[in-house]
C-alpha atoms as a PDB file:
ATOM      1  CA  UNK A   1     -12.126 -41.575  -4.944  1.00  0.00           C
ATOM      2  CA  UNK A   2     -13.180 -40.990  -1.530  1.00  0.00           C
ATOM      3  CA  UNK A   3     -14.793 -38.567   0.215  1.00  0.00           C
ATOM      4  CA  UNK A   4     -12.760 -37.566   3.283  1.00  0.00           C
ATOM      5  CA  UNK A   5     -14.925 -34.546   4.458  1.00  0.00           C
ATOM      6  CA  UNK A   6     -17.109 -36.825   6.753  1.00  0.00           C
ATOM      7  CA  UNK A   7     -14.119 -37.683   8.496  1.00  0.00           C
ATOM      8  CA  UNK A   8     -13.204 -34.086   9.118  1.00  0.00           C
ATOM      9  CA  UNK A   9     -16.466 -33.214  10.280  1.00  0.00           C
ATOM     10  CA  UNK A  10     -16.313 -36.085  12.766  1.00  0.00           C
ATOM     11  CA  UNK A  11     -12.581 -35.002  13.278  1.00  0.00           C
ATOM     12  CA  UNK A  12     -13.555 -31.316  13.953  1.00  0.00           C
ATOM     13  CA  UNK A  13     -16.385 -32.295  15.933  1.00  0.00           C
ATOM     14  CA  UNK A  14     -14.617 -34.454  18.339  1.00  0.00           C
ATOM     15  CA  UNK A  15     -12.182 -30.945  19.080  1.00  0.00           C
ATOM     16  CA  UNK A  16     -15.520 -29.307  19.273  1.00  0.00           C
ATOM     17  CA  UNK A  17     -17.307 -31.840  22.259  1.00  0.00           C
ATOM     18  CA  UNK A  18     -17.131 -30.200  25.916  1.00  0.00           C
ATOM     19  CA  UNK A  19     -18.929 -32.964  27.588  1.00  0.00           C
ATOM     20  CA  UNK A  20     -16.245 -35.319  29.077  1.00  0.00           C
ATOM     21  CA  UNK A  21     -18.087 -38.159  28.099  1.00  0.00           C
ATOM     22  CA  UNK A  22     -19.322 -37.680  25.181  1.00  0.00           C
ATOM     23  CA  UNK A  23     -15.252 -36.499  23.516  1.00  0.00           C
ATOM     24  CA  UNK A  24     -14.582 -39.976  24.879  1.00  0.00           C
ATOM     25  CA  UNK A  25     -16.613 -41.356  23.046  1.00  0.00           C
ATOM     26  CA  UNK A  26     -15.853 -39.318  20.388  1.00  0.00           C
ATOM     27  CA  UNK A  27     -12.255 -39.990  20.582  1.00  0.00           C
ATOM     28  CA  UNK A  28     -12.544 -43.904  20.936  1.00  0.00           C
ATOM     29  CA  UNK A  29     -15.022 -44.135  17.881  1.00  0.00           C
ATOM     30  CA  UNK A  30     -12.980 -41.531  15.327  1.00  0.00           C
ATOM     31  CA  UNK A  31      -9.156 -42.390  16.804  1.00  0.00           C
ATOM     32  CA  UNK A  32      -7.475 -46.182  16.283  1.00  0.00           C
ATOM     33  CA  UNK A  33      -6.322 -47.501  19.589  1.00  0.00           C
ATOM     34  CA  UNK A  34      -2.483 -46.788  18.726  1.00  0.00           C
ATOM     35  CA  UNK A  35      -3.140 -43.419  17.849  1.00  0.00           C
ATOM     36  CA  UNK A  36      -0.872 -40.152  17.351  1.00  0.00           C
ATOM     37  CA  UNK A  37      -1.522 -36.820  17.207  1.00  0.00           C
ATOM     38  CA  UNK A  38       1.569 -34.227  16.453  1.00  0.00           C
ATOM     39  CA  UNK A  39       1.640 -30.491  16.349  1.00  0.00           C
ATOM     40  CA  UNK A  40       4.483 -28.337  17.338  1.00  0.00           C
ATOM     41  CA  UNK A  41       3.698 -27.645  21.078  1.00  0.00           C
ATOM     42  CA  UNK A  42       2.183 -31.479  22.050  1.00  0.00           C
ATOM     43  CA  UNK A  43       2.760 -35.101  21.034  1.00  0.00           C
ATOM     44  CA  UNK A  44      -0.315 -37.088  22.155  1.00  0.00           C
ATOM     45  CA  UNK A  45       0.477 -40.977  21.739  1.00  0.00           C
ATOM     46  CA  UNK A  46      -3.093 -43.268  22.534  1.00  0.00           C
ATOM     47  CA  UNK A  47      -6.515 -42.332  22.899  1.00  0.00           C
ATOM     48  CA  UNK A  48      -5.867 -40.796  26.848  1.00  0.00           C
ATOM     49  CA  UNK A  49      -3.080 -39.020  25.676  1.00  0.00           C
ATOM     50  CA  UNK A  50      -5.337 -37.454  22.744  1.00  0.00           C
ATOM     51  CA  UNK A  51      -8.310 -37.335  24.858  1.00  0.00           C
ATOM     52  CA  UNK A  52      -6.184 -35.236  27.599  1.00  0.00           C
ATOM     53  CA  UNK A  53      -4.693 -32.681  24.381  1.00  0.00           C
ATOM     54  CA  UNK A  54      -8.224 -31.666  23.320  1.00  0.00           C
ATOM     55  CA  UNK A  55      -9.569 -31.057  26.997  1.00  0.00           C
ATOM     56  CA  UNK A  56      -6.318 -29.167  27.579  1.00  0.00           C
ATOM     57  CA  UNK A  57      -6.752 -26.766  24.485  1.00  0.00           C
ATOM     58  CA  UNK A  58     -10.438 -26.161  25.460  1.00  0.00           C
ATOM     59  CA  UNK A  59      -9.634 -25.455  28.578  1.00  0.00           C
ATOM     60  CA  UNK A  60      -6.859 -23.084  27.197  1.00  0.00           C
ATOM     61  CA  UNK A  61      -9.362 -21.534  24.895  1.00  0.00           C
ATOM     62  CA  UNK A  62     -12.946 -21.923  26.849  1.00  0.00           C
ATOM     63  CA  UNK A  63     -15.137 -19.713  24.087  1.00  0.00           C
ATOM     64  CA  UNK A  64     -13.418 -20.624  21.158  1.00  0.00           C
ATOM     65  CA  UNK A  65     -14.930 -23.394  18.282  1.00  0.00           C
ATOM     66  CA  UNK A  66     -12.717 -25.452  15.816  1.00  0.00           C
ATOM     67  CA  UNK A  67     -14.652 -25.220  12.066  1.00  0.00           C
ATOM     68  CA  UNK A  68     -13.080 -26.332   8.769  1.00  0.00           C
ATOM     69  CA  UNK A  69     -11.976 -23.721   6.745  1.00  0.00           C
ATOM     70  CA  UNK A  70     -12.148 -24.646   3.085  1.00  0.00           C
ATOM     71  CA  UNK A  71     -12.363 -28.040   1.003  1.00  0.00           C
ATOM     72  CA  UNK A  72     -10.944 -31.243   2.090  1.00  0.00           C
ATOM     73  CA  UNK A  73      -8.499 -33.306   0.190  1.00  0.00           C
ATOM     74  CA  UNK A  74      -7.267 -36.825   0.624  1.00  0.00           C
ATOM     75  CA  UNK A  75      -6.234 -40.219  -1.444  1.00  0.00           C
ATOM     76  CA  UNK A  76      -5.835 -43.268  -0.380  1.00  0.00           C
ATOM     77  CA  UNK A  77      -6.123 -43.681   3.332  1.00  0.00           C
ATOM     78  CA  UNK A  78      -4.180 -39.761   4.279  1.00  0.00           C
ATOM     79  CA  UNK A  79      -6.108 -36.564   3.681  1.00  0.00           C
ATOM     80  CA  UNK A  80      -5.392 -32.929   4.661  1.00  0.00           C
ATOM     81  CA  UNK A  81      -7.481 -30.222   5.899  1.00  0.00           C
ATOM     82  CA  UNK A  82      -7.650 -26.193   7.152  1.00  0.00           C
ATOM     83  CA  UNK A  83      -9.183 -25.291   9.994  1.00  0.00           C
ATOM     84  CA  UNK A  84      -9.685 -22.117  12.027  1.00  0.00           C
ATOM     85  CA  UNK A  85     -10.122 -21.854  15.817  1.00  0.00           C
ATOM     86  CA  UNK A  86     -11.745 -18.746  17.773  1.00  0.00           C
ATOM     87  CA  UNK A  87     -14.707 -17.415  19.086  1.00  0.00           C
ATOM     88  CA  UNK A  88     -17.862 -17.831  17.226  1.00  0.00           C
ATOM     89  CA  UNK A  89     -18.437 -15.727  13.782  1.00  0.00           C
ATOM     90  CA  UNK A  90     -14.546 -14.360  14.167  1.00  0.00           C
ATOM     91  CA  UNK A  91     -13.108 -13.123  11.268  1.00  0.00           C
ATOM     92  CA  UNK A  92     -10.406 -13.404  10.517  1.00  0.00           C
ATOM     93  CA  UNK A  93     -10.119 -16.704  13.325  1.00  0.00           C
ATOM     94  CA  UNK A  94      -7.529 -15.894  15.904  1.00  0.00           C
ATOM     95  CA  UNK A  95      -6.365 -19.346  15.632  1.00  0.00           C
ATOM     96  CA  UNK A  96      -5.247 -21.144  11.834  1.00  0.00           C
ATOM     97  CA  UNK A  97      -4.364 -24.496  11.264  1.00  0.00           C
ATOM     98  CA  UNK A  98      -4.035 -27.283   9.048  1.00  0.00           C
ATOM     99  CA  UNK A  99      -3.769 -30.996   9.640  1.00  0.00           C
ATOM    100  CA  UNK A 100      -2.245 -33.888   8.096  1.00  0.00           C
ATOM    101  CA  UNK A 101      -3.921 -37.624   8.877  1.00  0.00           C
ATOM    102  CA  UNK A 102      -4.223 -41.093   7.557  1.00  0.00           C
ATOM    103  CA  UNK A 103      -6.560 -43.802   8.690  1.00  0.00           C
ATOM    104  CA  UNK A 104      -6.122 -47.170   9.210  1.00  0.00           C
ATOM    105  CA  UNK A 105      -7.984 -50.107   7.301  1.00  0.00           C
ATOM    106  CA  UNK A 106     -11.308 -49.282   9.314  1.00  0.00           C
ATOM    107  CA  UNK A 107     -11.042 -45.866   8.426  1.00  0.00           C
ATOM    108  CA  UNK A 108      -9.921 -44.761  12.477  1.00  0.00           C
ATOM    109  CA  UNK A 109      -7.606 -42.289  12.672  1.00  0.00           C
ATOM    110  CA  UNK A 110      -3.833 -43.704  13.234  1.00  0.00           C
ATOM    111  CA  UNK A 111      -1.804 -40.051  12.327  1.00  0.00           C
ATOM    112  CA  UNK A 112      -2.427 -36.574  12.899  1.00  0.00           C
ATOM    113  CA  UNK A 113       0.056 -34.404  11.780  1.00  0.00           C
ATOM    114  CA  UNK A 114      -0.937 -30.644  13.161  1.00  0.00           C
ATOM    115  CA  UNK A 115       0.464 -27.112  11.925  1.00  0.00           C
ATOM    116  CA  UNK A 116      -0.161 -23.570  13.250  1.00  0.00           C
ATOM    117  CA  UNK A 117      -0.319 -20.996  10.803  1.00  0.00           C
ATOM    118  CA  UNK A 118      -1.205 -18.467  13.082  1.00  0.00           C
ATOM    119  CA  UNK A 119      -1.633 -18.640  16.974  1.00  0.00           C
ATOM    120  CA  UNK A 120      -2.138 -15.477  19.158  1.00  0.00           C
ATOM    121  CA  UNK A 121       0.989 -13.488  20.546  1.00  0.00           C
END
């Protein structure tokens, strides 16, 4: 069985990146060229489009970190994940999440299903 946790570390890590650059980078290593990334309030289609969503959300949340928030799952080429955005050491985050993906055949991201459990008023 395999271990999808890597993959949400680099995953997490990638939302995580403030240096322009370097989430390019990020995002054209970890993200297949014909990527998607859906959550209710954005529908990123490509690696710009993606690239563009994550600078936006830092942007909308400047002090705030993404971290996982429990154990990963997965089969096959999808797994699923928690994850909690705020400020550092925040607890409870303001921010709770959990995504959806699947990979292609080179293990890239191709789908990212996003869901808000709980976003700020």
């Amino acid at each position: 069985m395999t271990d999808f946790t890597p993959l949400a570390e680099r995953y997490i890590a990638c939302w995580n990146e403030t240096d322009p650059a370097a989430r390019r980078a990020a995002v054209d290593e970890l993200w297949a060229s014909d990527a998607r990334y859906v959550d209710p309030l954005v529908e990123a289609e490509g690696r710009d489009a993606i690239d563009a969503t994550i600078a936006a959300v830092q942007q909308q949340f400047p002090d705030f970190r993404f971290r996982l928030a429990g154990p990963v799952d997965g089969h096959h080429r999808q797994t699923r994940f928690s994850w909690e955005l705020g400020p550092g050491g925040a607890d409870p985050a303001p921010v709770v999440g959990f995504d959806v993906a699947e990979t292609d055949a080179d293990g890239r991201l191709r789908t990212v299903f996003g869901f808000l459990d709980r976003v700020p008023g």
